[in-house]
N, C-alpha and C. Protein backbone atom coordinates (compact mmCIF):
# COMPACT_ATOMS: atom_id res chain seq x y z
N UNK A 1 91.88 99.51 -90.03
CA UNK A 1 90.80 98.60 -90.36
C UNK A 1 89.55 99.04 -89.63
N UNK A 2 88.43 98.85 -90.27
CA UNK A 2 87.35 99.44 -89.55
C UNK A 2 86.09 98.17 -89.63
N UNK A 3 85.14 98.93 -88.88
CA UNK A 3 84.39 97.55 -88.94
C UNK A 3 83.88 96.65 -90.27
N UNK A 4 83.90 95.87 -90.19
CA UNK A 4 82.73 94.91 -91.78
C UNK A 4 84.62 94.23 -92.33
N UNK A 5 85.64 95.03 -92.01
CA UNK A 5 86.60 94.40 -93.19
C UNK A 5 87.01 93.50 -92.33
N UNK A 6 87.79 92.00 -93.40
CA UNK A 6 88.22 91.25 -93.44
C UNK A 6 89.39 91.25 -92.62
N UNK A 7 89.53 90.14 -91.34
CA UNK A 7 90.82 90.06 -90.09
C UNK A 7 91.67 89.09 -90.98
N UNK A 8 93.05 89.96 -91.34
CA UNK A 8 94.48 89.12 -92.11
C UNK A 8 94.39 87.77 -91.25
N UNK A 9 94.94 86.85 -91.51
CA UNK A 9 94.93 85.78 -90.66
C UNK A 9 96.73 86.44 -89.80
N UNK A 10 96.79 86.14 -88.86
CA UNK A 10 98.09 86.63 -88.43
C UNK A 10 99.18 85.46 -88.25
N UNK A 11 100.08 85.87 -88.36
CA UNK A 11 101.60 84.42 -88.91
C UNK A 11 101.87 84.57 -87.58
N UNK A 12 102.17 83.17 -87.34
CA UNK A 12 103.13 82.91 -86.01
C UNK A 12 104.31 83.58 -85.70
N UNK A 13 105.24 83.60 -85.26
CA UNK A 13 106.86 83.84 -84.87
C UNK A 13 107.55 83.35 -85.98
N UNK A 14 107.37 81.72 -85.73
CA UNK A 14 108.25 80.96 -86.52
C UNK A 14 107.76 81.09 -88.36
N UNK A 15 106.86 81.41 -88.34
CA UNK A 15 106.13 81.35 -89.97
C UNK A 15 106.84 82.69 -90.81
N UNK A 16 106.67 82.66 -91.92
CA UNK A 16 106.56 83.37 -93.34
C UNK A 16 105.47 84.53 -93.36
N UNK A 17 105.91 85.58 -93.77
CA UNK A 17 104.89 86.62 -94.18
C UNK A 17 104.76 86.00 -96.08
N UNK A 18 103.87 86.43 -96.19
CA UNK A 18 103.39 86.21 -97.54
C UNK A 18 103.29 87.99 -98.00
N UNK A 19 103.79 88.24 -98.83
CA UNK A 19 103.58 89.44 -99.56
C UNK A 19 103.59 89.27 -101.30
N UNK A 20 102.92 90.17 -101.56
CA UNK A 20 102.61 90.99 -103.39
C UNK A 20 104.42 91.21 -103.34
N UNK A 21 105.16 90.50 -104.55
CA UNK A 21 106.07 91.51 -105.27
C UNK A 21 105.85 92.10 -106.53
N UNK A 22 104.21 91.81 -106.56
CA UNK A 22 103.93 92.63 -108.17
C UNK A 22 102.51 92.83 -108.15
N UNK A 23 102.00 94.05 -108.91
CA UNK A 23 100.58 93.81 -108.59
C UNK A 23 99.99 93.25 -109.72
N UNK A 24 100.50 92.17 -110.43
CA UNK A 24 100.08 91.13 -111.36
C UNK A 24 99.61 89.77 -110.59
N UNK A 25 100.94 89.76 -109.51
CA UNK A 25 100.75 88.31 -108.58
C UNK A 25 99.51 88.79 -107.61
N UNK A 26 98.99 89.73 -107.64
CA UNK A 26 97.84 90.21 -106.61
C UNK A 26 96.82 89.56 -107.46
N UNK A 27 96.55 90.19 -108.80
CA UNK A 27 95.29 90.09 -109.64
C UNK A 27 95.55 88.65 -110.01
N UNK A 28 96.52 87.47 -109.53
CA UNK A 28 97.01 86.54 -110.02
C UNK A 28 96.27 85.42 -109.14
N UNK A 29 96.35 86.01 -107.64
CA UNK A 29 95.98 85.35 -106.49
C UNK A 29 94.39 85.81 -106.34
N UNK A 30 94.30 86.80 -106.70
CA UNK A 30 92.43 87.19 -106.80
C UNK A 30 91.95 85.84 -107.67
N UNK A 31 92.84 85.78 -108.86
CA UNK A 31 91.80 84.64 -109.45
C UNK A 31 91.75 83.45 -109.01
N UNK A 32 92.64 83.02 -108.35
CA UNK A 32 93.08 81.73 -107.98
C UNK A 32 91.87 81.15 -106.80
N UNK A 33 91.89 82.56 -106.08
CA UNK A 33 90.87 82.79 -104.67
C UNK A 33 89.60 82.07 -104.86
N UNK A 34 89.10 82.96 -106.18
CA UNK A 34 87.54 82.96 -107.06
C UNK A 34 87.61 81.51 -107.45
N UNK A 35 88.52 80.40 -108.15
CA UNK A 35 88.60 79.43 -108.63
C UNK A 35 89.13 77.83 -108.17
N UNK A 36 89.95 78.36 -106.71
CA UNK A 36 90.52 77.34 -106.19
C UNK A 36 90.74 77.49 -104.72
N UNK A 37 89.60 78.06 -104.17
CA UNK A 37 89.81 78.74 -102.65
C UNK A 37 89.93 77.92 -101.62
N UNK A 38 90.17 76.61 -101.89
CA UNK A 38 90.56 75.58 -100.36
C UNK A 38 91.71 74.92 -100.59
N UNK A 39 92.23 74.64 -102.16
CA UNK A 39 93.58 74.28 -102.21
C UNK A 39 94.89 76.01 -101.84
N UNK A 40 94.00 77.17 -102.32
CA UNK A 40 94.93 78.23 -102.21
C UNK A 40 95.14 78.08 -100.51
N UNK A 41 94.17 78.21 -100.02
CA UNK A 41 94.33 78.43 -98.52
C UNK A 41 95.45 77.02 -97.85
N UNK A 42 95.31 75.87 -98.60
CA UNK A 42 96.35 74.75 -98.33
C UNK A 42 97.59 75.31 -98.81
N UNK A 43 97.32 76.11 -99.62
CA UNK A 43 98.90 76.65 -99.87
C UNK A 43 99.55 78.09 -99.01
N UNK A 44 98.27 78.74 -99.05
CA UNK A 44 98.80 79.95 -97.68
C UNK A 44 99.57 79.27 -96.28
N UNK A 45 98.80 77.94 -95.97
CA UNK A 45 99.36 77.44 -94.90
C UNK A 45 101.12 76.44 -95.21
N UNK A 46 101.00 76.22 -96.42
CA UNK A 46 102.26 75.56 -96.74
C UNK A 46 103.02 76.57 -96.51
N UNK A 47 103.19 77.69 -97.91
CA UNK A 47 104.01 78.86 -98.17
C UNK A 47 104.35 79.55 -96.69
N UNK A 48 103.47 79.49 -95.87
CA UNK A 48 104.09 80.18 -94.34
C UNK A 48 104.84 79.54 -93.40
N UNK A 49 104.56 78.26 -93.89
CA UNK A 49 105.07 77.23 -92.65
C UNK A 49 106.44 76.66 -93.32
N UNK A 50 106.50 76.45 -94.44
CA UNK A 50 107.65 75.69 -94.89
C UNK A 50 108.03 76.33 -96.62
N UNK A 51 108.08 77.09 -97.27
CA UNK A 51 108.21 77.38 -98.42
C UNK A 51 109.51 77.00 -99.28
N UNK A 52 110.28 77.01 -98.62
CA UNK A 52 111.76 75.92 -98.85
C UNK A 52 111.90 74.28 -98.92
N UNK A 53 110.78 74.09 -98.92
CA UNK A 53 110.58 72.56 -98.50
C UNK A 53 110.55 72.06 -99.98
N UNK A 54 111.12 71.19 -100.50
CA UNK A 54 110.86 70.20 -101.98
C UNK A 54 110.25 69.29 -102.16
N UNK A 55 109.08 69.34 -102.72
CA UNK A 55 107.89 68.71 -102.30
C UNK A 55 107.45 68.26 -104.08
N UNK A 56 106.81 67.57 -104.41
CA UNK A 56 106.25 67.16 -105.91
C UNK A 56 105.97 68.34 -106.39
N UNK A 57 105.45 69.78 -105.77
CA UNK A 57 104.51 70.33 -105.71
C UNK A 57 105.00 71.61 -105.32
N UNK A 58 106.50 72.04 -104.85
CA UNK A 58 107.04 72.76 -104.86
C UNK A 58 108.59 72.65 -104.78
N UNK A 59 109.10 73.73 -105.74
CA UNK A 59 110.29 73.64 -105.92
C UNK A 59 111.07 74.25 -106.49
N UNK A 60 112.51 74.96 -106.43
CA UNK A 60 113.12 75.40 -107.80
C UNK A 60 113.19 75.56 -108.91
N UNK A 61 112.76 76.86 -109.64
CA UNK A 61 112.76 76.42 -110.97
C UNK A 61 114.37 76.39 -111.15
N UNK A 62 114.49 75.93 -113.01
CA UNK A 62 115.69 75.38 -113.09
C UNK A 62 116.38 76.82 -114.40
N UNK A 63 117.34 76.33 -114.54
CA UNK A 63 117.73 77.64 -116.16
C UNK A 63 117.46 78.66 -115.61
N UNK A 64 117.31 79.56 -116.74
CA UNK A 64 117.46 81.10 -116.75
C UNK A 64 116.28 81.52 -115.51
N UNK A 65 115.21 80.56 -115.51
CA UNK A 65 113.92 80.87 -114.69
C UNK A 65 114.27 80.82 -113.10
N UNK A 66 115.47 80.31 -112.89
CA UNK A 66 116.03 80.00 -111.56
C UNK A 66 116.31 80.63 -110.54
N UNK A 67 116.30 82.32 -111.35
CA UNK A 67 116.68 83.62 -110.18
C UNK A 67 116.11 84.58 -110.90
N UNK A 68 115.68 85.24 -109.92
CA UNK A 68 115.26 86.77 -110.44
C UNK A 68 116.72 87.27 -109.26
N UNK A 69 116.31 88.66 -110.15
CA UNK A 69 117.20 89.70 -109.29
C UNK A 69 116.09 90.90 -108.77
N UNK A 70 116.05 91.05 -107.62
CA UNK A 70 115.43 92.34 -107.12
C UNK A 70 115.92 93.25 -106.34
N UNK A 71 116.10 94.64 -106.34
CA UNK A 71 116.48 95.53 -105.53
C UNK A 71 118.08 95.31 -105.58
N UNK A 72 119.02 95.11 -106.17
CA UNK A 72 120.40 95.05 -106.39
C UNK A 72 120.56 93.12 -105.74
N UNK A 73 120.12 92.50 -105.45
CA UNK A 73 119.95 90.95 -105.14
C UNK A 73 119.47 89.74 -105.38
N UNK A 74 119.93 88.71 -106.16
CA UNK A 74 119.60 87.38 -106.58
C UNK A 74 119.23 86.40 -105.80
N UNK A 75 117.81 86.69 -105.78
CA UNK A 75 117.07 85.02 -105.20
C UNK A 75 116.80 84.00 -106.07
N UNK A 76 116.94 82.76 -105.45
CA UNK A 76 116.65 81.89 -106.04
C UNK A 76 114.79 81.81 -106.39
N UNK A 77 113.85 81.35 -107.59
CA UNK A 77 112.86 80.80 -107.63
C UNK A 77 112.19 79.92 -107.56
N UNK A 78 111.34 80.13 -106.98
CA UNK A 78 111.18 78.71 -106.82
C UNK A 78 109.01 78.80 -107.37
N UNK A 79 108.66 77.25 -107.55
CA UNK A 79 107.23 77.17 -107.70
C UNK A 79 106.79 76.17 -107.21
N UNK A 80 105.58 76.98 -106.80
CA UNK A 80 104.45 76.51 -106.16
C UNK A 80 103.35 75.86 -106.96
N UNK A 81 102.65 74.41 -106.58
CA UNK A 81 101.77 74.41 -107.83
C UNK A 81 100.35 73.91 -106.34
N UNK A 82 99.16 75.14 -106.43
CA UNK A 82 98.12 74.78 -105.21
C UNK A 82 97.51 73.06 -105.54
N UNK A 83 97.48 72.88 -106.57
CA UNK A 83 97.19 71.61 -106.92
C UNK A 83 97.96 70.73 -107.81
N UNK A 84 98.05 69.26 -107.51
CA UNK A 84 98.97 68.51 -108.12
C UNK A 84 98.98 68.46 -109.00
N UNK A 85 97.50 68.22 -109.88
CA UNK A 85 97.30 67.78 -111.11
C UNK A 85 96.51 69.19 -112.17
N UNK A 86 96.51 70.23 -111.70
CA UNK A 86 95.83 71.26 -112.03
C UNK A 86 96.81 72.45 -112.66
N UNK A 87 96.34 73.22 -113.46
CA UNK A 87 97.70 74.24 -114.06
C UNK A 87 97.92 75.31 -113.16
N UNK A 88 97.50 75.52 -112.23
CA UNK A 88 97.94 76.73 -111.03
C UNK A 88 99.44 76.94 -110.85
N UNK A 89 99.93 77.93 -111.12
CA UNK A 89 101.45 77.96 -110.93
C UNK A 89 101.75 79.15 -109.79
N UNK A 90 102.32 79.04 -108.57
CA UNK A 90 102.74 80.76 -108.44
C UNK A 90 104.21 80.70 -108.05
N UNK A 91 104.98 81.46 -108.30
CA UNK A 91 106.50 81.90 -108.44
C UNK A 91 106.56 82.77 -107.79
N UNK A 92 107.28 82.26 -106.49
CA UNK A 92 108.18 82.95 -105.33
C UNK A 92 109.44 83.08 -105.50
N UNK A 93 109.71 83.96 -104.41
CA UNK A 93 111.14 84.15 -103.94
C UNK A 93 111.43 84.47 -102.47
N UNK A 94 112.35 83.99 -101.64
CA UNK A 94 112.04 84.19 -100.04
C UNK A 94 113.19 85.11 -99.66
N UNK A 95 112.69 86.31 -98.90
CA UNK A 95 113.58 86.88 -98.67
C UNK A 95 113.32 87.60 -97.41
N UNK A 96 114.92 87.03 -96.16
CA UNK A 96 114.58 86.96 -94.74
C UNK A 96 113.48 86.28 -94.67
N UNK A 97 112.31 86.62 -94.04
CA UNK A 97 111.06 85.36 -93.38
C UNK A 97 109.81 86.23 -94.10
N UNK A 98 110.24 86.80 -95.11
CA UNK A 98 108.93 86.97 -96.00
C UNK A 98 109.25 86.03 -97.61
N UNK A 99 108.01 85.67 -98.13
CA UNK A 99 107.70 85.29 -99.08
C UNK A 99 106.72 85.87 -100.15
N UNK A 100 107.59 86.11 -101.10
CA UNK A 100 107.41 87.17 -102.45
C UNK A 100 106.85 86.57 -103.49
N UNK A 101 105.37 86.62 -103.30
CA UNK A 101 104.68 86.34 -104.85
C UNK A 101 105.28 87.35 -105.94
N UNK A 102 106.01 86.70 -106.99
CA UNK A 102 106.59 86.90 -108.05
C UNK A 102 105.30 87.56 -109.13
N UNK A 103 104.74 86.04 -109.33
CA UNK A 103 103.79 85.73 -110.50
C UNK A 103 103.06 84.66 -109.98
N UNK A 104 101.66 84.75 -110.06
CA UNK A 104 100.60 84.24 -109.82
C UNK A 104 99.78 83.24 -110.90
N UNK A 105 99.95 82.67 -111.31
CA UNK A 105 99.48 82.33 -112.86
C UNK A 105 98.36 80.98 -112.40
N UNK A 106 97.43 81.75 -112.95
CA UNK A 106 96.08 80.44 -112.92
C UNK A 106 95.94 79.63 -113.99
N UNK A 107 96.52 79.59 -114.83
CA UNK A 107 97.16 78.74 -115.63
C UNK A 107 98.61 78.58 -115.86
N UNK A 108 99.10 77.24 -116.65
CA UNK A 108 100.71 76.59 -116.76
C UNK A 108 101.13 77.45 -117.20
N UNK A 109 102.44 78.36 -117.03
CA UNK A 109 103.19 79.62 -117.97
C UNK A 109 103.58 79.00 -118.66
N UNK A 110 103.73 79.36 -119.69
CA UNK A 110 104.31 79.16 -121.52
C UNK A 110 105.87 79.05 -120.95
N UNK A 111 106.56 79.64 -120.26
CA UNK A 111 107.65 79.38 -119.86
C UNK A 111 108.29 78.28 -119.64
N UNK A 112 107.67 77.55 -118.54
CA UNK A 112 107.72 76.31 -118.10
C UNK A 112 107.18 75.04 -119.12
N UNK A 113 106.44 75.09 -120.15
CA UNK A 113 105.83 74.15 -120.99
C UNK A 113 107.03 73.10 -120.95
């Protein structure tokens, strides 16, 4: 890192890394940034601190949408919504003490309808 760029915020011990598992959920979270940048950041601080937690607002998806498989291993999915009443969706998966943006979707996925 050199001078002028942007300091990562750094995770506690006990917290979640947040990582890209796609570079869709990157260009997913760029928009979200541009459009919803104080509920996303309420959610950077959720997703690190508690991402397992079942909340109105986050949770398991259910059916076929319920697991991905990555790298020879089945996690469960789960979603995030940065706002209650708003179509922001993003789809994780936690694996060890990182958390895997799936899919980023700034609008409701056709999936879930």
């Amino acid at each position: 890192m050199g001078k002028g760029d942007v300091v990562p915020r750094p995770t506690k011990k006990a917290e979640f890394e947040i990582r890209f598992a796609t570079s869709s959920a990157r260009r997913g979270w760029t928009g979200l940034a541009a459009t919803i940048r104080n509920a996303l950041a309420d959610s950077w601080d959720f997703l690190t601190r508690t991402p397992l937690e079942r909340t109105p607002t986050n949770y398991p998806l259910r059916g076929d949408l319920g697991t991905i498989r990555r790298d020879g291993a089945t996690f469960d999915r789960w979603q995030h919504k940065p706002t209650l009443l708003g179509d922001a969706r993003i789809w994780f998966y936690v694996s060890g003490r990182a958390v895997l943006l799936e899919q980023v979707h700034t609008r409701h996925p056709n999936q879930t309808k």
